[in-house]
C-alpha atoms as a PDB file:
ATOM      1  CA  UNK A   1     118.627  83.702  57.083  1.00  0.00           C
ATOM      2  CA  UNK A   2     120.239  86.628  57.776  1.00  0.00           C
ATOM      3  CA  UNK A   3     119.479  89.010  60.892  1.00  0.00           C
ATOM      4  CA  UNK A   4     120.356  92.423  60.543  1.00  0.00           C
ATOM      5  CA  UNK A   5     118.359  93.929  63.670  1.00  0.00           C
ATOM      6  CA  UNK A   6     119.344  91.468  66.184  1.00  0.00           C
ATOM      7  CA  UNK A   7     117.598  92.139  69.481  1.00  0.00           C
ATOM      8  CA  UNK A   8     119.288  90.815  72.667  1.00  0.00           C
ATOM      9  CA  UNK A   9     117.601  89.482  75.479  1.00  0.00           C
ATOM     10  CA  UNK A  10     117.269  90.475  79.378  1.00  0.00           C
ATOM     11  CA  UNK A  11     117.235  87.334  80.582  1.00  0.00           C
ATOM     12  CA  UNK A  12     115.570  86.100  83.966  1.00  0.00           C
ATOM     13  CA  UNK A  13     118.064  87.132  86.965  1.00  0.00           C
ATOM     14  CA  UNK A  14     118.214  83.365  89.105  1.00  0.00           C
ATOM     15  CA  UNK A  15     117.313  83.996  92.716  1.00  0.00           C
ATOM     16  CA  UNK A  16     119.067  82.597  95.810  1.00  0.00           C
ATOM     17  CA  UNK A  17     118.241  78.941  96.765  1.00  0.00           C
ATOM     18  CA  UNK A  18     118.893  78.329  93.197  1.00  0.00           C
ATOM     19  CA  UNK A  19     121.174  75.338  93.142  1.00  0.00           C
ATOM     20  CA  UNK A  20     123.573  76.801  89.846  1.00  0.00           C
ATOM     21  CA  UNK A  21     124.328  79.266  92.225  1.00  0.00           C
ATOM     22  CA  UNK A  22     126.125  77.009  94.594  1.00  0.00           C
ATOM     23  CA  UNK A  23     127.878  75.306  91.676  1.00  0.00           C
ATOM     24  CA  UNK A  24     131.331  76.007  90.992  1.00  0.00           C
ATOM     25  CA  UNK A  25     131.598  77.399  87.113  1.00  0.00           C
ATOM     26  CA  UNK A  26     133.550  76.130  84.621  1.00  0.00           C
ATOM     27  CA  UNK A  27     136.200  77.860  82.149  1.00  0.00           C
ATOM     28  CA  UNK A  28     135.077  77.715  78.846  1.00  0.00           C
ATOM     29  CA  UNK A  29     136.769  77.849  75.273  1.00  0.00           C
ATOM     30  CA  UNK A  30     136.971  80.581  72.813  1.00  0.00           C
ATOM     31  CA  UNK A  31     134.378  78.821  70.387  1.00  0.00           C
ATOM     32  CA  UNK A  32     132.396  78.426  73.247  1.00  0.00           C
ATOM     33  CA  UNK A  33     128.724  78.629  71.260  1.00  0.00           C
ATOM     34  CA  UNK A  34     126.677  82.197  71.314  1.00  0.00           C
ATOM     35  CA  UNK A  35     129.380  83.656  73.887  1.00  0.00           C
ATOM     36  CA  UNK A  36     129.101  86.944  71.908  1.00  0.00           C
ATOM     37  CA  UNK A  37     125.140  86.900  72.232  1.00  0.00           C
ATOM     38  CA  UNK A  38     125.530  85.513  75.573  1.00  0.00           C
ATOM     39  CA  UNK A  39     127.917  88.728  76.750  1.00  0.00           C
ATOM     40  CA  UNK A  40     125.524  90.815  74.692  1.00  0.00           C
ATOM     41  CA  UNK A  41     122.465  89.548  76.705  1.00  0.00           C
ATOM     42  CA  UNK A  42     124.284  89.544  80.095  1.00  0.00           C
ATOM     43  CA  UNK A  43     124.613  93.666  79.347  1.00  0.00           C
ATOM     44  CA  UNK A  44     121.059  93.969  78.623  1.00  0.00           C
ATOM     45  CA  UNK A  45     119.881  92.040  81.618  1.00  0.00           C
ATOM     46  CA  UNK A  46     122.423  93.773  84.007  1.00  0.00           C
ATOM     47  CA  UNK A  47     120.815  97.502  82.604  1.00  0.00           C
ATOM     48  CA  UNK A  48     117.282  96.701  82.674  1.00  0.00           C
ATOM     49  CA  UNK A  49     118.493  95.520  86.573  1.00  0.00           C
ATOM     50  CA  UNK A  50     120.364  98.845  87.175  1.00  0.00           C
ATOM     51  CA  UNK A  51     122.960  96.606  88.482  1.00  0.00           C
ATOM     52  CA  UNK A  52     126.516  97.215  88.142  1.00  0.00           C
ATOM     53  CA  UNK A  53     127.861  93.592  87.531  1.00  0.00           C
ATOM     54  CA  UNK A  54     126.321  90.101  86.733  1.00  0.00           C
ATOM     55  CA  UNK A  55     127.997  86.888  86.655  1.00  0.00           C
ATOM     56  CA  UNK A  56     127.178  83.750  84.002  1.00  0.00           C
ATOM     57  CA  UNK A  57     125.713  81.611  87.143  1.00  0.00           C
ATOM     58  CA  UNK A  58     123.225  84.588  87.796  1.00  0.00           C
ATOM     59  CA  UNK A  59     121.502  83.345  84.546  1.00  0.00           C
ATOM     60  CA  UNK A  60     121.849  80.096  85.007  1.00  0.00           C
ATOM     61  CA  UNK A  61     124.735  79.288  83.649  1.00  0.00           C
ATOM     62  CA  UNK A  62     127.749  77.695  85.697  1.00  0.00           C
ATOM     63  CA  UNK A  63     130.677  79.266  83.325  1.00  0.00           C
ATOM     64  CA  UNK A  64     133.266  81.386  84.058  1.00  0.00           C
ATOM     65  CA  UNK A  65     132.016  84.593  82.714  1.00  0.00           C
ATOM     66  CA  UNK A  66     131.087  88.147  84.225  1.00  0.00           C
ATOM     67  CA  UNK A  67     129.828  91.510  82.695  1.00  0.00           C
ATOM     68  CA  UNK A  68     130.887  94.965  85.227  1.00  0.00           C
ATOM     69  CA  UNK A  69     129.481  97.857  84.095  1.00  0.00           C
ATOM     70  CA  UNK A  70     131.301 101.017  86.792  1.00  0.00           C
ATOM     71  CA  UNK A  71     130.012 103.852  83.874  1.00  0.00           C
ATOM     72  CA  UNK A  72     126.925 104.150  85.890  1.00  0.00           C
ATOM     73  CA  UNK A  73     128.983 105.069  89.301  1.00  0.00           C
ATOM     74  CA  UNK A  74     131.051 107.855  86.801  1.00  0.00           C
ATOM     75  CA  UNK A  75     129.554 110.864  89.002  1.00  0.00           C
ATOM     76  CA  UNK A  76     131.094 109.934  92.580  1.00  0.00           C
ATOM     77  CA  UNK A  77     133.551 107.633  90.966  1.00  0.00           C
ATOM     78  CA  UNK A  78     134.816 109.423  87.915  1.00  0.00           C
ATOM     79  CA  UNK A  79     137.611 107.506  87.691  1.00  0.00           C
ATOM     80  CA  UNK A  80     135.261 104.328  86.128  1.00  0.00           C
ATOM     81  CA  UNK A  81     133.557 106.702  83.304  1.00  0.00           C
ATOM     82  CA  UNK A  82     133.248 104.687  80.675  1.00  0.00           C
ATOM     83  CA  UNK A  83     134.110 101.354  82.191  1.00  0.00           C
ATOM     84  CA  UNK A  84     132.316  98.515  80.860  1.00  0.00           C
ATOM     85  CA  UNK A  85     134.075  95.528  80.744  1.00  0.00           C
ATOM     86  CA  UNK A  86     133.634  91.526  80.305  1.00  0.00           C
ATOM     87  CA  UNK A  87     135.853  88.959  82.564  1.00  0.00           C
ATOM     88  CA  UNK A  88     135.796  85.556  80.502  1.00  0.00           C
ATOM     89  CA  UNK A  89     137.833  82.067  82.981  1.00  0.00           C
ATOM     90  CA  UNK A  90     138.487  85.172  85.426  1.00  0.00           C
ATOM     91  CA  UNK A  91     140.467  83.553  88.690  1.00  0.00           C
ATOM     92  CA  UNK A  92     141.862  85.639  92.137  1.00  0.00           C
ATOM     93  CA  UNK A  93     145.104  84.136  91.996  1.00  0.00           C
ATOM     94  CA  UNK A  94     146.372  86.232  94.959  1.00  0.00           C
ATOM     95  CA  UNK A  95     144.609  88.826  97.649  1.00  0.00           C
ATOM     96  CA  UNK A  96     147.239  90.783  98.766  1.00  0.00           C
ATOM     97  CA  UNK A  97     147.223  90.014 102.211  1.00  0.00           C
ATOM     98  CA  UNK A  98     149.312  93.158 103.656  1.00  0.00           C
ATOM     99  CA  UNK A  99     146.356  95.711 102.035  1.00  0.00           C
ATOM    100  CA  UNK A 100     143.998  96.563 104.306  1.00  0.00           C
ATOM    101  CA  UNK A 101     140.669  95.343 104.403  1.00  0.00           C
ATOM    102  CA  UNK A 102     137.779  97.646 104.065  1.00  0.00           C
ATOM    103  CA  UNK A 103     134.123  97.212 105.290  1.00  0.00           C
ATOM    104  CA  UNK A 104     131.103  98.316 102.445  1.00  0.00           C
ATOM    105  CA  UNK A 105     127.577  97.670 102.202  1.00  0.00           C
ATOM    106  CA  UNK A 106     127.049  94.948  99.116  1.00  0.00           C
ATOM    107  CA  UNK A 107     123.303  93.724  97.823  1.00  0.00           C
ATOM    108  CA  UNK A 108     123.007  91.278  95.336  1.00  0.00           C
ATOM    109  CA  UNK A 109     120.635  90.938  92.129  1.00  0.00           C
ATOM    110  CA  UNK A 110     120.412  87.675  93.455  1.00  0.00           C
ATOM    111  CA  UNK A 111     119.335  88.538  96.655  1.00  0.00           C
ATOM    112  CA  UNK A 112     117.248  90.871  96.391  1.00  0.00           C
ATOM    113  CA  UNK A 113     115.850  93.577  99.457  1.00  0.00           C
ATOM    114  CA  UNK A 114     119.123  92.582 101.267  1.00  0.00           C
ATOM    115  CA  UNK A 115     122.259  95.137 101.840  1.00  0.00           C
ATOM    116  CA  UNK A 116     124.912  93.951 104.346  1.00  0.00           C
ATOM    117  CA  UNK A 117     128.399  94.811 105.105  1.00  0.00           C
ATOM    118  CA  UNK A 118     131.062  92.922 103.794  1.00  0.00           C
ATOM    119  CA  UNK A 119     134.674  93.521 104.426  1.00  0.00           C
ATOM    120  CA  UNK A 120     137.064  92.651 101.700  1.00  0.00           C
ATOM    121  CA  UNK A 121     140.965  92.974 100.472  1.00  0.00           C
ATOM    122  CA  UNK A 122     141.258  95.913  98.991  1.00  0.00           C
ATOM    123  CA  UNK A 123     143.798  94.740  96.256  1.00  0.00           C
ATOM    124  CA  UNK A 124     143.778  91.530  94.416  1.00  0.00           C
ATOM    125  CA  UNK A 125     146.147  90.104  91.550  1.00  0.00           C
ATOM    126  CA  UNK A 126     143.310  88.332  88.751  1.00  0.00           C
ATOM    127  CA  UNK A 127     143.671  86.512  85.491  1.00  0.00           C
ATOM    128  CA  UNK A 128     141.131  86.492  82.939  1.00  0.00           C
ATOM    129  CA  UNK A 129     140.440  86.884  78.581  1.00  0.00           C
ATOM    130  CA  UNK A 130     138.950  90.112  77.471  1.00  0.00           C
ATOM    131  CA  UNK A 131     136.291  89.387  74.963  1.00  0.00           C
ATOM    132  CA  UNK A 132     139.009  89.553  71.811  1.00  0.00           C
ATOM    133  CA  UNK A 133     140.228  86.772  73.940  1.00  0.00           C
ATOM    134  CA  UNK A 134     143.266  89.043  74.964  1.00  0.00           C
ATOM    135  CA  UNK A 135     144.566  87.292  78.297  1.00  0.00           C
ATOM    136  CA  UNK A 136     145.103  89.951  80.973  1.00  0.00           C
ATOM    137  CA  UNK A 137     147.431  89.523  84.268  1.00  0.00           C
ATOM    138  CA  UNK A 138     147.180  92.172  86.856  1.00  0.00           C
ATOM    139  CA  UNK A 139     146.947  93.783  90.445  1.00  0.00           C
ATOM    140  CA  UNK A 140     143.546  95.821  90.986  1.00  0.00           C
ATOM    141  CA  UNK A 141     142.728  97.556  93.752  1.00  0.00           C
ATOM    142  CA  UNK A 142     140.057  99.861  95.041  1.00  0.00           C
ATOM    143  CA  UNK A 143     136.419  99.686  94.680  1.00  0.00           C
ATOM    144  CA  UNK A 144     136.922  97.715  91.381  1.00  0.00           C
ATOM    145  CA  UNK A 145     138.769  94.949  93.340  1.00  0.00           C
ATOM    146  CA  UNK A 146     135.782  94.561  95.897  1.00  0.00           C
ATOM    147  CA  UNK A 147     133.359  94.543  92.797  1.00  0.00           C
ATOM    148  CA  UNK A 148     135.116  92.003  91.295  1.00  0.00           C
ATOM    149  CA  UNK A 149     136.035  89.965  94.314  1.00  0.00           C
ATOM    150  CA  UNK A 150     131.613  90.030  94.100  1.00  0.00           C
ATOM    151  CA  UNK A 151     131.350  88.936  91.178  1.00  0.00           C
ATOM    152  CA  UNK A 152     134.223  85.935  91.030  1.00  0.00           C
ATOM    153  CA  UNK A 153     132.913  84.390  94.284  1.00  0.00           C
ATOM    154  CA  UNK A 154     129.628  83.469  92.129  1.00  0.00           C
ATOM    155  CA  UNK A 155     131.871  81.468  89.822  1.00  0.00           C
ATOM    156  CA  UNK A 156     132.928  79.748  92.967  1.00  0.00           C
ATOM    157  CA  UNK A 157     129.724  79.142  94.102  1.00  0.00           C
ATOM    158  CA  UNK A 158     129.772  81.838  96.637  1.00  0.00           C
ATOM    159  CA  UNK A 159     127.546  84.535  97.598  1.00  0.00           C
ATOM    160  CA  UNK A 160     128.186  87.759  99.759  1.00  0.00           C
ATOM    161  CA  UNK A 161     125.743  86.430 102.419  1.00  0.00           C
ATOM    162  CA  UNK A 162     128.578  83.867 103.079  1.00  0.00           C
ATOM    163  CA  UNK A 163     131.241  86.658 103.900  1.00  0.00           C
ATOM    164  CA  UNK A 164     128.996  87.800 106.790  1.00  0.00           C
ATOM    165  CA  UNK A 165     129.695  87.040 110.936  1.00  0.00           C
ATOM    166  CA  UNK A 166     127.569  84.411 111.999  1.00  0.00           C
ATOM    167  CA  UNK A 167     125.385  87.307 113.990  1.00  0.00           C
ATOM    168  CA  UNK A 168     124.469  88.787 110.809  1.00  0.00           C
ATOM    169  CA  UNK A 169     123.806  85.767 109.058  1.00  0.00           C
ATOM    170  CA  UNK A 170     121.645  84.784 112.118  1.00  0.00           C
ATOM    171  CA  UNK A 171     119.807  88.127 111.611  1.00  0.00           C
ATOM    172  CA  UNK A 172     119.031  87.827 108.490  1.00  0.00           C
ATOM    173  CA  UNK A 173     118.099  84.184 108.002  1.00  0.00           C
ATOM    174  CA  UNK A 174     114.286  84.640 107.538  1.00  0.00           C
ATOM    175  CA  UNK A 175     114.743  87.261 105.060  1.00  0.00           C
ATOM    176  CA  UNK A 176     116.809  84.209 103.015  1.00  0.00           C
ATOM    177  CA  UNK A 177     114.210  81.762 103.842  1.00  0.00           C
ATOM    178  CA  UNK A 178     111.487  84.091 102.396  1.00  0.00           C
ATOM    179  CA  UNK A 179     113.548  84.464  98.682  1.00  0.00           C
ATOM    180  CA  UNK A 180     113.863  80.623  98.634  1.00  0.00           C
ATOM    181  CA  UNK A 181     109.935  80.391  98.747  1.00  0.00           C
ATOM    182  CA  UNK A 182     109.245  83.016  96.204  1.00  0.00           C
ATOM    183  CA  UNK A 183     108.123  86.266  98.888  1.00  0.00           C
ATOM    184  CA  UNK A 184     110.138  89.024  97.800  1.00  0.00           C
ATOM    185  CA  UNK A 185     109.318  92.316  95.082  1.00  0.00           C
ATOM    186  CA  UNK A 186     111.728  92.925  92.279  1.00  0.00           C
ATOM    187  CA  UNK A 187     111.335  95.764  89.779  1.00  0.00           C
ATOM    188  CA  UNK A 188     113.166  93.254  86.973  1.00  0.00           C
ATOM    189  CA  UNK A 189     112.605  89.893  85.819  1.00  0.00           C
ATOM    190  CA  UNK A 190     114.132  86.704  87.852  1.00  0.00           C
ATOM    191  CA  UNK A 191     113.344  82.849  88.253  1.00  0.00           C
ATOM    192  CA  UNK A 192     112.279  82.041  91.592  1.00  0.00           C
ATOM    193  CA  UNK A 193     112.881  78.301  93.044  1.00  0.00           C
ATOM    194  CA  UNK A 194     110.723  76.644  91.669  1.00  0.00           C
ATOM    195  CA  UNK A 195     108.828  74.397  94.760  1.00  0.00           C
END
């Protein structure tokens, strides 16, 4: 059967307390089944969240693999107009420690009603395969580093609430509590914890 008019998916966005996002992800092969549908869905499911990057564990699925999508920033960042790009086994393999570190309010599709600021590097040296499986080596800096710095801590089981002082985290530990049992209002789909 042949399908000419394939229509992708947006897929339920996992919520925090959801163990895959605590699990580390693991690098997957080229012939890695439906990857192409899988990117293809990711996209879908990061626009109908007006989000700006989503990683594989996000959906539920512990592999190394993110979608970033900076075209929708393109009028105060112009420099990212047209930047939509897919990071498959993407790895920090450095920070560079001598840039300076820069504080910048983050939120999460994950976490949803929650913005807090996070300081991060502001230039990191990465690894990862472009979708024609092209392997890529290089330093990135600016707001793209921080976005991707995001975005690779979910492969690593991280989330941006675990970059915060312990004050903060203190602060907002009811707030947490409440997405683990369900009481929070999204505008796009997601899979609550199930209890």
């Amino acid at each position: 059967m042949i399908h000419t008019n394939k229509q992708f998916m947006i897929l339920p966005i996992y919520i925090y307390g959801q163990p895959v996002l605590r699990k580390v992800a693991e690098d997957i092969t080229p012939d890695y089944p439906n990857l192409s549908e899988i990117i293809a869905n990711m996209y879908e499911t990061l626009d109908a969240a007006e989000g700006i990057g989503l990683a594989a564990p996000q959906i539920g699925m512990a592999i190394r693999l993110v979608v970033i999508d900076l075209d929708v920033l393109k009028e105060d960042l112009p420099e990212y107009a047209g930047f939509r790009h897919v990071f498959i086994n993407p790895h920090i393999v450095e920070i560079d420690e001598d840039s300076k570190k820069e504080t910048m309010e983050e939120g999460c599709l994950s976490i949803p009603g929650i913005h807090e600021s996070v300081a991060r590097h502001t230039r990191i040296h990465v690894t990862y395969l472009d979708e024609n499986m092209a392997e890529h080596d290089e330093w990135v800096e600016g707001y793209l580093a921080r976005v991707m710095q995001h975005e690779f801590d979910h492969l690593e089981g991280t989330m941006f609430v675990d970059r915060l002082t312990p004050l903060r985290k203190q602060l907002i530990r009811s707030k947490l509590k409440q997405l683990t049992q369900g009481k929070y209002r999204c505008s796009y789909r997601t899979k609550p914890v199930r209890r």
